[in-house]
Protein backbone atom coordinates (compact mmCIF):
# COMPACT_ATOMS: atom_id res chain seq x y z
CA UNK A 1 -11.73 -0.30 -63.00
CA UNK A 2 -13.15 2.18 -60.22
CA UNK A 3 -13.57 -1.11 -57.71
CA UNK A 4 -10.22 -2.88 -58.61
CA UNK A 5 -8.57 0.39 -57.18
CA UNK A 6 -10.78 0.73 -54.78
CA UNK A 7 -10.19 -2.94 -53.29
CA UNK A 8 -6.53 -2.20 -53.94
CA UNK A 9 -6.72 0.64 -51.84
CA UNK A 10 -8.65 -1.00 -48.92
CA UNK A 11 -6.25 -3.65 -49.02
CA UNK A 12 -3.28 -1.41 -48.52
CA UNK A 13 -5.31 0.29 -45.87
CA UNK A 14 -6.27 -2.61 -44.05
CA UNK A 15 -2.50 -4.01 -44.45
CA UNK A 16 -1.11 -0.75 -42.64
CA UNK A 17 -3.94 -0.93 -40.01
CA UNK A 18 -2.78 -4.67 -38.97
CA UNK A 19 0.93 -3.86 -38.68
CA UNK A 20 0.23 -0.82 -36.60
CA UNK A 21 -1.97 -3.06 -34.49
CA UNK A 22 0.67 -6.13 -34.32
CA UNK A 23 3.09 -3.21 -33.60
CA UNK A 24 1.19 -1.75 -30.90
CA UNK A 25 0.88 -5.65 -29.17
CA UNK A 26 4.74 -6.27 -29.93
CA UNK A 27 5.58 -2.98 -28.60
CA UNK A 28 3.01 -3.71 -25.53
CA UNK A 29 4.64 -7.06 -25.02
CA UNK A 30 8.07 -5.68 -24.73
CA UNK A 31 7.08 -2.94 -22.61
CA UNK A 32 5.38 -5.38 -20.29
CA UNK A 33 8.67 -7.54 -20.24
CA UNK A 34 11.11 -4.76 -19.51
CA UNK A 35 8.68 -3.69 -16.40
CA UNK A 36 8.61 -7.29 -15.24
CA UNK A 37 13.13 -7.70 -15.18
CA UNK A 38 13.05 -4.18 -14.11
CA UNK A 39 11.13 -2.77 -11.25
CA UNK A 40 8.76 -5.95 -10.65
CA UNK A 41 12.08 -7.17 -8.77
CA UNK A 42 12.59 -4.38 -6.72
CA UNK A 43 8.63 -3.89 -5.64
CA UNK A 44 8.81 -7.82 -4.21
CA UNK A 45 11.66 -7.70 -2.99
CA UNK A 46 11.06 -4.43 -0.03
CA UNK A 47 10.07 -5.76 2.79
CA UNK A 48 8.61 -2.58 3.93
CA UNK A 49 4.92 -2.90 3.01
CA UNK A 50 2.64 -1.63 6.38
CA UNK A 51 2.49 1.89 6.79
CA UNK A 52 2.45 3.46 10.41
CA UNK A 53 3.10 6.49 12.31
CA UNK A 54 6.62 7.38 13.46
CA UNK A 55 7.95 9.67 15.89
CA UNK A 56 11.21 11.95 15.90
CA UNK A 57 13.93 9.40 17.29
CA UNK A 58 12.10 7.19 15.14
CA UNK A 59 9.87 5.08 17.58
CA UNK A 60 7.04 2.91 16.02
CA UNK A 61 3.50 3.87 17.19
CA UNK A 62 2.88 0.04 16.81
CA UNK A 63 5.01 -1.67 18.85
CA UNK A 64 6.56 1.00 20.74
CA UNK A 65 10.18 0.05 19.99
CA UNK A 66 13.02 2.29 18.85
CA UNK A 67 14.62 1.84 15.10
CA UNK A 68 16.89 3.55 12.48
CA UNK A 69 14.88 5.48 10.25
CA UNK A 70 16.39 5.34 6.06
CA UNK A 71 15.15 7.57 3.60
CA UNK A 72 14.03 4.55 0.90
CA UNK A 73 15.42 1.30 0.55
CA UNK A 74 18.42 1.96 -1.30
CA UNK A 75 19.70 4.08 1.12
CA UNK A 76 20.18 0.82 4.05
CA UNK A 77 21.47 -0.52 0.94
CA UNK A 78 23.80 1.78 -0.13
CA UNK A 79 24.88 2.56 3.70
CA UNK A 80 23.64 1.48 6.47
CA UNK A 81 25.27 3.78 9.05
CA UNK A 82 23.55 6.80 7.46
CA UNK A 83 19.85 7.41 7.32
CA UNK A 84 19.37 9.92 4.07
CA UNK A 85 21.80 10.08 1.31
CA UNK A 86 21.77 12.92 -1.16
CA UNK A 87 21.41 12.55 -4.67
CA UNK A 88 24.18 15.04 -6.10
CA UNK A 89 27.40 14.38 -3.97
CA UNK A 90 29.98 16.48 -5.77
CA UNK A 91 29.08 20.13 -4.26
CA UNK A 92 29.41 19.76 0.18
CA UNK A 93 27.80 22.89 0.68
CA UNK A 94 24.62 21.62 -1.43
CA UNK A 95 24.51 18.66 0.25
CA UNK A 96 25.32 20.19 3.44
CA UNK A 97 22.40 22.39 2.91
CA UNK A 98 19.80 19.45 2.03
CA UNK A 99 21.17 17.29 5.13
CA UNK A 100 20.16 20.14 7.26
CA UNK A 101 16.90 20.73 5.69
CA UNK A 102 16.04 17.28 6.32
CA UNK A 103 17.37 17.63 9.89
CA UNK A 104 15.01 20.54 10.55
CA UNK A 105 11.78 18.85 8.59
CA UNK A 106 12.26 16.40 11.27
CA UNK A 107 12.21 18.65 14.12
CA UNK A 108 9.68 20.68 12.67
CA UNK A 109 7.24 17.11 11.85
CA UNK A 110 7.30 15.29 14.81
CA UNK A 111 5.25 12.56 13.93
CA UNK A 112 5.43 11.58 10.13
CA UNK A 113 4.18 8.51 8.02
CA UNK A 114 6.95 5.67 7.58
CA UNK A 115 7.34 2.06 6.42
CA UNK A 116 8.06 -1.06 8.88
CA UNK A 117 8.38 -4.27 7.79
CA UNK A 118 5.58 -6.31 9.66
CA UNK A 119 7.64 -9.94 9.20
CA UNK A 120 9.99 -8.55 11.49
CA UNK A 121 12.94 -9.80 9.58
CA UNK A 122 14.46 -5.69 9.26
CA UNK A 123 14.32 -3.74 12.10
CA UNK A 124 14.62 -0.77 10.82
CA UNK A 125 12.19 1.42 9.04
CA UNK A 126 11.95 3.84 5.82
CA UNK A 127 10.29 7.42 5.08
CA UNK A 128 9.40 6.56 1.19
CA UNK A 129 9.50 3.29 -0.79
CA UNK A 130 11.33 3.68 -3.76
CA UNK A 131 8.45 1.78 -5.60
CA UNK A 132 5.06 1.94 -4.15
CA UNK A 133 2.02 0.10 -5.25
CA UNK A 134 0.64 3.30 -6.91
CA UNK A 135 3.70 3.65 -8.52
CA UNK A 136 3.57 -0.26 -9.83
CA UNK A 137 0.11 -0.01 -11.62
CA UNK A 138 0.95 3.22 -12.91
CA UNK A 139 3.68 1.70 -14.87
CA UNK A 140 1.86 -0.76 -16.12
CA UNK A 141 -0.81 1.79 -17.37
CA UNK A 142 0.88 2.61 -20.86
CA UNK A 143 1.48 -0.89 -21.92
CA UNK A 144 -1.96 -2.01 -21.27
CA UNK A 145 -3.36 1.23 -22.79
CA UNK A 146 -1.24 0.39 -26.14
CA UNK A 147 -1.80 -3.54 -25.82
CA UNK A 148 -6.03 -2.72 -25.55
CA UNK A 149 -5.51 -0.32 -28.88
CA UNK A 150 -3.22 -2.38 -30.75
CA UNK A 151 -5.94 -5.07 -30.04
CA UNK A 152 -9.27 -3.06 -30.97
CA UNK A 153 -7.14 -1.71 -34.04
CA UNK A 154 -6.40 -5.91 -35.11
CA UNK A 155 -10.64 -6.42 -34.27
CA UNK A 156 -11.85 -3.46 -35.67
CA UNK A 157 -10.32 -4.38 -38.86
CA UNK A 158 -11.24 -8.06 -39.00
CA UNK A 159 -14.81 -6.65 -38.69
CA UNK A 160 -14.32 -4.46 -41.15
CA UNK A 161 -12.91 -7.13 -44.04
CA UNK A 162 -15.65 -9.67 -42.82
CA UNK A 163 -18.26 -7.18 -43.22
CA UNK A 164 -16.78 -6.25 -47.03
CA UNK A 165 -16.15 -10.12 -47.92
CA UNK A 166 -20.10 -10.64 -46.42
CA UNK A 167 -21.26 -7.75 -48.96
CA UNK A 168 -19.32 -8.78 -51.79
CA UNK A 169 -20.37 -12.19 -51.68
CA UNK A 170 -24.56 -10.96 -51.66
């Protein structure tokens, strides 16, 4: 009677230990999927990949040549005649205040890292990228941390019930 319930009880075990592990992959899988229709996109689609030196007035170190400066890439996006755009529009004096903070970072840094596009097809250039490779791997981090344990949870317990069918059977 002891090993009935004790079988019983591994089975139950063993049953909750796959679904969390088929749960974990699902969840994984989803993750990865959302990440790919999400920000994926956005990563391939900058232009903006070679980092350089600019100077105030915004003149590549590279090539010499003078260019508009944007604060990321949705900012050309969003308007192209202005080279930062605040976050929070609704209070002026806020984002009077943070226009001229980045006015006197500028003056203060003259020479500052940027992004050009080395295919030549923007000529303009941008202090961040919104999504940075950095950035890209370390979203992809979690889902391959919970696909790897969803997967050693699924082995680890097909181990484990080969190992108990193996004893049973000597």
């Amino acid at each position: 009677m002891l090993g009935k319930k004790l079988v019983t009880a591994q089975k139950r075990g063993e049953t909750r230990a796959l679904c969390l592990g088929l749960g974990m992959v699902a969840c994984s899988v989803m993750m990865y999927f959302f990440i790919g229709i999400t920000i994926v996109p956005f990563y391939t689609k900058s232009v903006w990949t070679t980092e350089t030196t600019c100077k105030v007035w915004v003149n590549l170190t590279t090539s010499g040549q003078e260019v508009m400066l944007y604060h990321t890439e949705d900012t050309l996006e969003r308007n192209p005649k202005c080279s930062y755009i605040p976050d929070k529009l609704e209070n002026s004096k806020e984002v009077k205040a943070r226009v001229e903070k980045i006015a006197s970072n500028f003056e203060k840094y003259q020479t500052f890292p940027c992004y050009y596009d080395p295919g030549k097809t923007q000529t303009n250039v941008i202090l961040s990228r919104l999504y940075p490779p950095k950035g890209l791997l370390f979203a992809f981090l979690w889902p391959t941390l919970m696909f790897t344990g969803g997967c050693l949870i699924i082995v680890l317990v097909k181990i484990s019930q080969y190992f108990s069918v193996l004893s049973a059977w000597q």
